[in-house]
PDB file of N, CA and C in Angstrom:
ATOM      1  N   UNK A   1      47.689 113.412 247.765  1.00  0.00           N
ATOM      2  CA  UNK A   1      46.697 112.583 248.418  1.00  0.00           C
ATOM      3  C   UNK A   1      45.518 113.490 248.789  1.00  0.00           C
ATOM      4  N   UNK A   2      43.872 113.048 248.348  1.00  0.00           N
ATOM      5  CA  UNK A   2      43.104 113.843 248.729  1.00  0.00           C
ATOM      6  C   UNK A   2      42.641 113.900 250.078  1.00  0.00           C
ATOM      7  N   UNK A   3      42.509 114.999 250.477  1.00  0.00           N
ATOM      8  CA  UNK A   3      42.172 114.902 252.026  1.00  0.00           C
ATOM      9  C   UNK A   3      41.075 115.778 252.356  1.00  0.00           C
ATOM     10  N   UNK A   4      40.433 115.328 253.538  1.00  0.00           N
ATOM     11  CA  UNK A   4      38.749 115.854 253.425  1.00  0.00           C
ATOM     12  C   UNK A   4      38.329 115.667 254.550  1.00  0.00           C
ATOM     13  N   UNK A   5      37.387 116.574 255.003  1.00  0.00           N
ATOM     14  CA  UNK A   5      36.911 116.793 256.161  1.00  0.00           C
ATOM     15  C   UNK A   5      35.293 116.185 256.159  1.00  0.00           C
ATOM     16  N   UNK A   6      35.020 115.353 257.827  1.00  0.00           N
ATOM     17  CA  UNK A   6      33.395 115.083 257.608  1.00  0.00           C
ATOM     18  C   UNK A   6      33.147 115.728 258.818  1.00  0.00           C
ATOM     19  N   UNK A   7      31.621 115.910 259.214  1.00  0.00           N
ATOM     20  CA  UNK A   7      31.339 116.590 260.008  1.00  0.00           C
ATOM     21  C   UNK A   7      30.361 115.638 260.697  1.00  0.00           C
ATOM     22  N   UNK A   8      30.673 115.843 261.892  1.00  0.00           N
ATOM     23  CA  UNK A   8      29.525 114.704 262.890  1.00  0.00           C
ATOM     24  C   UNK A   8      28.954 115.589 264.301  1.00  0.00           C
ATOM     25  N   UNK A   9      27.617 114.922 264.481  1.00  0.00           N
ATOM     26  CA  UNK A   9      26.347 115.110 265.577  1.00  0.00           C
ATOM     27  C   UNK A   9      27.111 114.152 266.656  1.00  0.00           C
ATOM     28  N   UNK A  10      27.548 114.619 267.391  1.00  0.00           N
ATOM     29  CA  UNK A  10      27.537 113.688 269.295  1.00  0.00           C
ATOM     30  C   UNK A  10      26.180 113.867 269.144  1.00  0.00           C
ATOM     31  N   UNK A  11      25.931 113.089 270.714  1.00  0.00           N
ATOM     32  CA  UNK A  11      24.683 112.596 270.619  1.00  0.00           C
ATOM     33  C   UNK A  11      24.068 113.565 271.595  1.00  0.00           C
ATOM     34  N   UNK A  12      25.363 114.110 272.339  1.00  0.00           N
ATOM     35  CA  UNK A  12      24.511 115.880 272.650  1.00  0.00           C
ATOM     36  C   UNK A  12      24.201 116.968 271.963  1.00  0.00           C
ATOM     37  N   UNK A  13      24.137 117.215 270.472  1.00  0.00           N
ATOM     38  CA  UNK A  13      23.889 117.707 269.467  1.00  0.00           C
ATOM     39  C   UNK A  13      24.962 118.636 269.071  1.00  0.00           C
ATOM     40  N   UNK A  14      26.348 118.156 269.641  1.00  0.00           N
ATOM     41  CA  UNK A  14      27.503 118.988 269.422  1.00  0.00           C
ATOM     42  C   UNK A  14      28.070 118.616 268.252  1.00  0.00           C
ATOM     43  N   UNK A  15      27.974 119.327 267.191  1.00  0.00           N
ATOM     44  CA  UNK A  15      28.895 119.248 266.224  1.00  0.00           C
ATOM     45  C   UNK A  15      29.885 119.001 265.966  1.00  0.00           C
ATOM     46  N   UNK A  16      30.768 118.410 264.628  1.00  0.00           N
ATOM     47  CA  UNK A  16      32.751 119.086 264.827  1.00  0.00           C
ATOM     48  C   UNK A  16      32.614 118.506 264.020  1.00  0.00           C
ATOM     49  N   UNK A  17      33.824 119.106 263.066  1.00  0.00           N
ATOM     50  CA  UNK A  17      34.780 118.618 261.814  1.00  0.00           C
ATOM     51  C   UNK A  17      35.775 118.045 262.014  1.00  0.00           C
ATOM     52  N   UNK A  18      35.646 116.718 261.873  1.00  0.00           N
ATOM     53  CA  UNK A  18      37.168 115.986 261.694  1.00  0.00           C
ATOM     54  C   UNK A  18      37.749 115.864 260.253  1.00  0.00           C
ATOM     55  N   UNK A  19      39.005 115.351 260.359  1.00  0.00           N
ATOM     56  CA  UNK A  19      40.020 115.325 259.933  1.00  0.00           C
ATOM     57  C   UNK A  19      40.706 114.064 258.900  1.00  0.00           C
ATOM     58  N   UNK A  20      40.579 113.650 257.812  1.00  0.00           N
ATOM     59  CA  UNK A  20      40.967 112.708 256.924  1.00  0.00           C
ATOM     60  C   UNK A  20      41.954 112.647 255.944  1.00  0.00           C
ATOM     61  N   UNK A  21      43.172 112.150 255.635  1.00  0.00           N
ATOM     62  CA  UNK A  21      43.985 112.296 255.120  1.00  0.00           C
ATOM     63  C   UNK A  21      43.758 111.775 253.343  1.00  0.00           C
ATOM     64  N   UNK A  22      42.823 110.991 253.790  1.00  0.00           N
ATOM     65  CA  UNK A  22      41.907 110.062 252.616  1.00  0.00           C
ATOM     66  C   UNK A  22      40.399 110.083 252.438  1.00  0.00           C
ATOM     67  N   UNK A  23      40.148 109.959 251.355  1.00  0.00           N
ATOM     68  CA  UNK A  23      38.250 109.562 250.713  1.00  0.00           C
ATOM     69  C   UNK A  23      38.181 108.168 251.438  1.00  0.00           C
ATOM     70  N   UNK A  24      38.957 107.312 252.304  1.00  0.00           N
ATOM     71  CA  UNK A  24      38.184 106.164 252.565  1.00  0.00           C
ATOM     72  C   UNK A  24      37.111 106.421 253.553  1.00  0.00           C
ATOM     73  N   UNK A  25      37.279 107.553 253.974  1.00  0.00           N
ATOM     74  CA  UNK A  25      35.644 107.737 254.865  1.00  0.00           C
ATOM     75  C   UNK A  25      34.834 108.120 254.113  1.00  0.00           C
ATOM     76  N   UNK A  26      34.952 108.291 253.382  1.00  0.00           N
ATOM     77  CA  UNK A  26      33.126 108.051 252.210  1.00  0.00           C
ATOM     78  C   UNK A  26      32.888 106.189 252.368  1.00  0.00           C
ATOM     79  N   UNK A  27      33.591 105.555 252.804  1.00  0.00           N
ATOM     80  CA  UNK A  27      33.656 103.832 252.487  1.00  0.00           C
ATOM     81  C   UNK A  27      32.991 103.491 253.499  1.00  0.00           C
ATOM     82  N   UNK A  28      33.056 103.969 254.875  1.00  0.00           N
ATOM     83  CA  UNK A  28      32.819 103.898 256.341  1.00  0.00           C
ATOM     84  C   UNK A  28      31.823 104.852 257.006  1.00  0.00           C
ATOM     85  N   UNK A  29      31.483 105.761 256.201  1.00  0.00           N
ATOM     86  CA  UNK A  29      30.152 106.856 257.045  1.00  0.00           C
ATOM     87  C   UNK A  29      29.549 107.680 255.528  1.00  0.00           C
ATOM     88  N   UNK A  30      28.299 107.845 255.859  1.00  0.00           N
ATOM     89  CA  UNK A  30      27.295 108.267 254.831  1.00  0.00           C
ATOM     90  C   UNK A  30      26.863 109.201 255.184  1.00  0.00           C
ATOM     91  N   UNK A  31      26.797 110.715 254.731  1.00  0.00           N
ATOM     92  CA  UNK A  31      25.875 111.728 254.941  1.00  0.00           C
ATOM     93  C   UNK A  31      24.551 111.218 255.737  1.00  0.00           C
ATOM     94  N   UNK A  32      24.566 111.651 256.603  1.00  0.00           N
ATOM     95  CA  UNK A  32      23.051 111.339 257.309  1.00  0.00           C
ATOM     96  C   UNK A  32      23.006 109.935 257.641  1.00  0.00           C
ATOM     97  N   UNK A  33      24.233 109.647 257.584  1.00  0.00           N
ATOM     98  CA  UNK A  33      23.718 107.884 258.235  1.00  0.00           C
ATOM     99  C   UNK A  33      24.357 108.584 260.248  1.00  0.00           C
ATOM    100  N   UNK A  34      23.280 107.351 260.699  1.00  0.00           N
ATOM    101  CA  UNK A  34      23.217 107.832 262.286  1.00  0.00           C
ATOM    102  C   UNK A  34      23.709 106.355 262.881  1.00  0.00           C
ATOM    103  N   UNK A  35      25.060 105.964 263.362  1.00  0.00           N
ATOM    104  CA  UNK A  35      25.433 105.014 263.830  1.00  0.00           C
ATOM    105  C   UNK A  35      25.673 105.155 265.410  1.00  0.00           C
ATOM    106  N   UNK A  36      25.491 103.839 265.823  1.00  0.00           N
ATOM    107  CA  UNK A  36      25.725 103.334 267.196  1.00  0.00           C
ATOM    108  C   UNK A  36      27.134 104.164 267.753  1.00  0.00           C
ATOM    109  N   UNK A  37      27.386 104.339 269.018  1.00  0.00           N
ATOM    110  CA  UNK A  37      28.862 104.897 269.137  1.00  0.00           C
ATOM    111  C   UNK A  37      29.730 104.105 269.346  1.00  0.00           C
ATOM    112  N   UNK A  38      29.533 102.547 269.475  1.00  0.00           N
ATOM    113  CA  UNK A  38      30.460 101.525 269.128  1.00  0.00           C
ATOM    114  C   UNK A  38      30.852 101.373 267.713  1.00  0.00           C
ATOM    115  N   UNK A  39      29.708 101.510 267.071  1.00  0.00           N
ATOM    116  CA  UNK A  39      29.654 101.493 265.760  1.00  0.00           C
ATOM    117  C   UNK A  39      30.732 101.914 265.029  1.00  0.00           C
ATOM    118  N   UNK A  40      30.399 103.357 265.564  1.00  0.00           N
ATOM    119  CA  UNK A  40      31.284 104.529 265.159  1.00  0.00           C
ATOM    120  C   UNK A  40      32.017 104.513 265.210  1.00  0.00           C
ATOM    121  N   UNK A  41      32.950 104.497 266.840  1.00  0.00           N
ATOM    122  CA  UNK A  41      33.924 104.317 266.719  1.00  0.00           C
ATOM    123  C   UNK A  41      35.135 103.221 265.920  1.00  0.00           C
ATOM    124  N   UNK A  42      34.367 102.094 266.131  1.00  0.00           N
ATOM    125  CA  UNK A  42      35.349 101.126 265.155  1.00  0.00           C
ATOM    126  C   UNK A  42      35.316 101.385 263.931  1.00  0.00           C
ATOM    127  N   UNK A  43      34.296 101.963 262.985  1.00  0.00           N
ATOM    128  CA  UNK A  43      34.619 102.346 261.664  1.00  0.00           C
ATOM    129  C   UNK A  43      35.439 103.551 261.493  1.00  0.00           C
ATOM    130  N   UNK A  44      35.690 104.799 262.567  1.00  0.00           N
ATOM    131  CA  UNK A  44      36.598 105.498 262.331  1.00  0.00           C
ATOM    132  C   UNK A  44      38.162 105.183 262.882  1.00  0.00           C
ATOM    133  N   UNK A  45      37.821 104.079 263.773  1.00  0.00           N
ATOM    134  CA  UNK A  45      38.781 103.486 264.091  1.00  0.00           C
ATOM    135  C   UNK A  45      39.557 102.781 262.531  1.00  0.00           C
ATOM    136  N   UNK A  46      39.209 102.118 261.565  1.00  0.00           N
ATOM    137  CA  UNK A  46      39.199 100.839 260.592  1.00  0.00           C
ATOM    138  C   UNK A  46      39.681 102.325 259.482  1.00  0.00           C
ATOM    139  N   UNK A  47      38.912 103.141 259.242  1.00  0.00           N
ATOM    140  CA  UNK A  47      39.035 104.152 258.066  1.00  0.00           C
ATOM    141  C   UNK A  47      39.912 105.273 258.585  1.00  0.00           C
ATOM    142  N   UNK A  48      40.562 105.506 259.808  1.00  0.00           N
ATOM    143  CA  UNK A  48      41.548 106.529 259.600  1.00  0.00           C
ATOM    144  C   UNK A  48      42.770 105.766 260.312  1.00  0.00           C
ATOM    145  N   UNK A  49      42.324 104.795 260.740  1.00  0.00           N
ATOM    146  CA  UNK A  49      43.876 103.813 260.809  1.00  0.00           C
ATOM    147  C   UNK A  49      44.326 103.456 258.851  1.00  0.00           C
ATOM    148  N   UNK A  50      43.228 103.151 258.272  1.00  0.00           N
ATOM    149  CA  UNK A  50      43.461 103.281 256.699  1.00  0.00           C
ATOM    150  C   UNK A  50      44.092 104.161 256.236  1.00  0.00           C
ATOM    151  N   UNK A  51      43.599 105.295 256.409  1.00  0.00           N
ATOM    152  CA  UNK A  51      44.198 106.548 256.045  1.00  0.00           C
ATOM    153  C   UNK A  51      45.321 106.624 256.469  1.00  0.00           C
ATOM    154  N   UNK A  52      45.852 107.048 257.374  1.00  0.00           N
ATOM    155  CA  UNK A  52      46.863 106.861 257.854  1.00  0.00           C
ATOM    156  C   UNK A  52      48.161 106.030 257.228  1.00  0.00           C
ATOM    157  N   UNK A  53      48.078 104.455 256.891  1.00  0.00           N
ATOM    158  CA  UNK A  53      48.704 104.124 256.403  1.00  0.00           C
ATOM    159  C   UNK A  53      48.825 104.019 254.960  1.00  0.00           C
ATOM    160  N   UNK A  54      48.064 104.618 254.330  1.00  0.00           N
ATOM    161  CA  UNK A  54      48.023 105.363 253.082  1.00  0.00           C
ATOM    162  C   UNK A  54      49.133 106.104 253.336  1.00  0.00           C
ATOM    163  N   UNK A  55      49.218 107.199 253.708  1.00  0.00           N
ATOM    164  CA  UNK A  55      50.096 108.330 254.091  1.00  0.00           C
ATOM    165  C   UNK A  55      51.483 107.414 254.273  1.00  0.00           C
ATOM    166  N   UNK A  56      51.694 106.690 255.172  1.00  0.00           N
ATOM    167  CA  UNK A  56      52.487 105.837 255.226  1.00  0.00           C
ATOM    168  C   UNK A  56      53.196 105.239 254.213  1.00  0.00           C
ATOM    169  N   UNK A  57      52.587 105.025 253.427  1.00  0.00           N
ATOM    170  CA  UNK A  57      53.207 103.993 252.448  1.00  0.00           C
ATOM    171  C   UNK A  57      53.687 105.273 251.341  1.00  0.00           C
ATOM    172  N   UNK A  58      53.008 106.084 251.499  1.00  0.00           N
ATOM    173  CA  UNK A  58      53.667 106.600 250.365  1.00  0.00           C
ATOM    174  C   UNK A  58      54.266 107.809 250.761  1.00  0.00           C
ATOM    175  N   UNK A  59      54.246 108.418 251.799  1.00  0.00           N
ATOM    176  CA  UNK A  59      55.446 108.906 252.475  1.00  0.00           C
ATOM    177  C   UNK A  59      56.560 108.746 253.814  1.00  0.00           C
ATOM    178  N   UNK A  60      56.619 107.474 253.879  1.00  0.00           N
ATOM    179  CA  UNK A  60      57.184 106.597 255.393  1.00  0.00           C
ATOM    180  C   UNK A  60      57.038 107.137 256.317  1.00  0.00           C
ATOM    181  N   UNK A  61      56.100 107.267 256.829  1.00  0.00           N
ATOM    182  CA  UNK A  61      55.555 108.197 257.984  1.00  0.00           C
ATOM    183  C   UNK A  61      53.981 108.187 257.955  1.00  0.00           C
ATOM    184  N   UNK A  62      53.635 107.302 259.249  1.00  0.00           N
ATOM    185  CA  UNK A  62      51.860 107.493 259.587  1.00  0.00           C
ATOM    186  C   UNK A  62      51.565 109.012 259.372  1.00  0.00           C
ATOM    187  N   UNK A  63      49.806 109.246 259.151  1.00  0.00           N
ATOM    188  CA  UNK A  63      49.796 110.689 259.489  1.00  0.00           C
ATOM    189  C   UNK A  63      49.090 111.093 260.866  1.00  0.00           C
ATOM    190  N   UNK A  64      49.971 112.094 261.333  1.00  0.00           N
ATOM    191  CA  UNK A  64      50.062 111.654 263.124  1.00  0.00           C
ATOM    192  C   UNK A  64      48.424 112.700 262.687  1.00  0.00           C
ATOM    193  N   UNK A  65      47.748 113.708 261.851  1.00  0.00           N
ATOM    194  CA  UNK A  65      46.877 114.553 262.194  1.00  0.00           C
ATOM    195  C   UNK A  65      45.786 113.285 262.190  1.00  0.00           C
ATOM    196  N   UNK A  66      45.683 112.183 261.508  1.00  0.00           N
ATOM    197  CA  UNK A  66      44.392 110.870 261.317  1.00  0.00           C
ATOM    198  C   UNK A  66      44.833 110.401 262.775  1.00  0.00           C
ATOM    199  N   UNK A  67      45.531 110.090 263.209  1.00  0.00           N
ATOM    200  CA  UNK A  67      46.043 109.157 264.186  1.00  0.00           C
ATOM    201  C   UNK A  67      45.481 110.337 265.565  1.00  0.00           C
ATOM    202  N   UNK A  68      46.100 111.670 265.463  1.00  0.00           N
ATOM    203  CA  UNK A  68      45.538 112.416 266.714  1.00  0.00           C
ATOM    204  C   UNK A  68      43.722 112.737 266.114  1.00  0.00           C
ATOM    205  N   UNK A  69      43.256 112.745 265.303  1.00  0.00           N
ATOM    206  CA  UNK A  69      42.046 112.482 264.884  1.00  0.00           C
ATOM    207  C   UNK A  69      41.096 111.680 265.496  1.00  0.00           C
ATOM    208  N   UNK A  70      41.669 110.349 265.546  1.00  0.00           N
ATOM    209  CA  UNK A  70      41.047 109.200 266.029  1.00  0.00           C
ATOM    210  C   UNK A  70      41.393 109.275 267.774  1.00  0.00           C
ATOM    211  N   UNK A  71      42.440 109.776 267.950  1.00  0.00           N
ATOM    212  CA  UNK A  71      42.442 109.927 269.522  1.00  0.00           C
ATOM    213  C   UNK A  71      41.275 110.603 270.138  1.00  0.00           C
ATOM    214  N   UNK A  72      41.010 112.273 269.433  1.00  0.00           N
ATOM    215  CA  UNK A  72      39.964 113.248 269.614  1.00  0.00           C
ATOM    216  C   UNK A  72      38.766 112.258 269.607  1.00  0.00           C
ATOM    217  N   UNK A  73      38.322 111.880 268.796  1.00  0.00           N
ATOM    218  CA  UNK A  73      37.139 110.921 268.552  1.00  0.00           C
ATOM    219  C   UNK A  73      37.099 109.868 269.837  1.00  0.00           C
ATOM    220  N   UNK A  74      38.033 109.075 270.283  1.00  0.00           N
ATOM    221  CA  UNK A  74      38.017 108.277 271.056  1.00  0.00           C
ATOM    222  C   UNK A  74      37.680 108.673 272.939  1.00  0.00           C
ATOM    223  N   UNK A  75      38.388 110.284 272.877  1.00  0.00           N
ATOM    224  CA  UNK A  75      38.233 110.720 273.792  1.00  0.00           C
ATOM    225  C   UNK A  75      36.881 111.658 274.007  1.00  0.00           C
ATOM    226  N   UNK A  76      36.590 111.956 273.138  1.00  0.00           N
ATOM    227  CA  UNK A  76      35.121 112.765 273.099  1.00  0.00           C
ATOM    228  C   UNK A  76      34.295 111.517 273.596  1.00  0.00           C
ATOM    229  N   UNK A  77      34.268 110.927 272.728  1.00  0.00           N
ATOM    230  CA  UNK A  77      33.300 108.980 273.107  1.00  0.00           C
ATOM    231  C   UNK A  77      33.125 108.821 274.162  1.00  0.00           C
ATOM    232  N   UNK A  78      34.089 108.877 275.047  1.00  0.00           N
ATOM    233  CA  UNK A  78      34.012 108.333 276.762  1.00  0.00           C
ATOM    234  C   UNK A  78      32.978 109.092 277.078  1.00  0.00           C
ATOM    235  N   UNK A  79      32.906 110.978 276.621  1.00  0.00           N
ATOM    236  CA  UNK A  79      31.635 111.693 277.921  1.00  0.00           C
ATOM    237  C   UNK A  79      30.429 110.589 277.116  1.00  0.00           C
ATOM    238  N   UNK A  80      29.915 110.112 276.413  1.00  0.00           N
ATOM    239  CA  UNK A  80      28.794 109.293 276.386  1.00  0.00           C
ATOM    240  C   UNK A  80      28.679 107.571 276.359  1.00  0.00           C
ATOM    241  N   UNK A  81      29.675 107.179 277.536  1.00  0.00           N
ATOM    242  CA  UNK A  81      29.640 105.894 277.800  1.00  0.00           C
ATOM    243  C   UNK A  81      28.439 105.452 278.527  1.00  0.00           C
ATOM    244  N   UNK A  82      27.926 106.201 279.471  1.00  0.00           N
ATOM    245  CA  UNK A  82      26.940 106.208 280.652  1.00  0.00           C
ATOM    246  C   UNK A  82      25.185 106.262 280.026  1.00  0.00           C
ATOM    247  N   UNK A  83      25.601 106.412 278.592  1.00  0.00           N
ATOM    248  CA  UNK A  83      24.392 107.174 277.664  1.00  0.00           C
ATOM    249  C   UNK A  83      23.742 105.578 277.635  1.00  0.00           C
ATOM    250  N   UNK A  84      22.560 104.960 278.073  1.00  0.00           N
ATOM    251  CA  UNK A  84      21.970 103.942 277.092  1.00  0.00           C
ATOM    252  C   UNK A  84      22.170 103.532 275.651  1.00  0.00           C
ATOM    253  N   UNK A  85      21.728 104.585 275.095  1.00  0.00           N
ATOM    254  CA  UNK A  85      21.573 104.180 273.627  1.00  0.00           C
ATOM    255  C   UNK A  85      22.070 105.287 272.630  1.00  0.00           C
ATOM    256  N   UNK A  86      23.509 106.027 272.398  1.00  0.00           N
ATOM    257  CA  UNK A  86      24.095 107.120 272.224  1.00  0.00           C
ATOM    258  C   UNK A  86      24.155 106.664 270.373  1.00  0.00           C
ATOM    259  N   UNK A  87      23.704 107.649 269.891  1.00  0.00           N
ATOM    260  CA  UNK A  87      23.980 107.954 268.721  1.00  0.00           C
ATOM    261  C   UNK A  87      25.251 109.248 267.648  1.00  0.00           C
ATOM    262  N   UNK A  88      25.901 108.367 266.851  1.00  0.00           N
ATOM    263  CA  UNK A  88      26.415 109.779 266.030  1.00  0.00           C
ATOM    264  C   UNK A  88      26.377 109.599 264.676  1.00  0.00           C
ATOM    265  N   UNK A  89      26.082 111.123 264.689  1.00  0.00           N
ATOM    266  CA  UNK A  89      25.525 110.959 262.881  1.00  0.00           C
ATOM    267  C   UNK A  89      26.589 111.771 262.099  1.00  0.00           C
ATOM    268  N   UNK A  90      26.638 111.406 260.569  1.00  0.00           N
ATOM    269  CA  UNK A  90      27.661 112.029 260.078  1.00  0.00           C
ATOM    270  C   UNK A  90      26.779 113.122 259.007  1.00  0.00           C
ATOM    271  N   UNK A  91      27.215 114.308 259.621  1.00  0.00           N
ATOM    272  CA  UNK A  91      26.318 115.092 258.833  1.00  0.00           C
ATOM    273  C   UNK A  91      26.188 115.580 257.091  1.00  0.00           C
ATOM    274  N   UNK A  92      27.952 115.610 257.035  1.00  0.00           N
ATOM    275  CA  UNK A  92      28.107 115.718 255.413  1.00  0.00           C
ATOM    276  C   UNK A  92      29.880 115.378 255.408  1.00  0.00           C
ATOM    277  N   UNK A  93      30.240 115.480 254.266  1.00  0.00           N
ATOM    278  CA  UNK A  93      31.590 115.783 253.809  1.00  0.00           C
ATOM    279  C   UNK A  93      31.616 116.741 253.210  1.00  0.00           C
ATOM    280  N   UNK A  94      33.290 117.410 253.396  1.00  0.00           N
ATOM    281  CA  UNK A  94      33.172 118.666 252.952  1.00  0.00           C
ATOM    282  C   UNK A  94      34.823 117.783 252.034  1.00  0.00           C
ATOM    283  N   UNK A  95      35.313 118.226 251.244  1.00  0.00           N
ATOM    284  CA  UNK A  95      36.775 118.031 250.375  1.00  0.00           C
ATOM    285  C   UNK A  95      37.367 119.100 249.392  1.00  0.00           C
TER     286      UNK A  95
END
């Protein structure tokens, strides 16, 4: 299974490489596309819950690194709840 890393802008200009067990995040985030952080989150929510059960199906077992992936993501999110209008951008893929 191919697995691949994208790299994203918080909207405090902090970087990081997450974690994909699958290409379905090429389906859900675009080099240089700059989404809402609701946005965001539900599409990495939708594409590494995907992933994940990819992994699943074809080795009976979620993959807990997409699943603690999406936790990291979810918990980073909260420091910019308070933000008006918070942006994150996906800077590239790396595979």
């Amino acid at each position: 299974m191919p697995e691949m890393r994208f790299v994203i802008r918080w909207p405090d200009g902090e970087e990081v490489s997450c974690y994909s067990p699958s290409l379905v995040i090429k389906d859900y985030f675009a080099p240089g596309g700059s989404y809402p952080l609701t946005d965001f989150l539900e599409r990495s929510r939708t594409a590494l819950n995907i992933a994940s059960g990819r992994v699943e199906a074809r080795y009976g077992v979620p993959c807990a690194r997409a699943l603690g992936q999406l936790h990291d993501i979810e918990v980073r999110a909260r420091r910019f709840a308070d933000n008006p209008a918070p942006f994150v951008t996906c800077i590239t893929f790396i595979e």
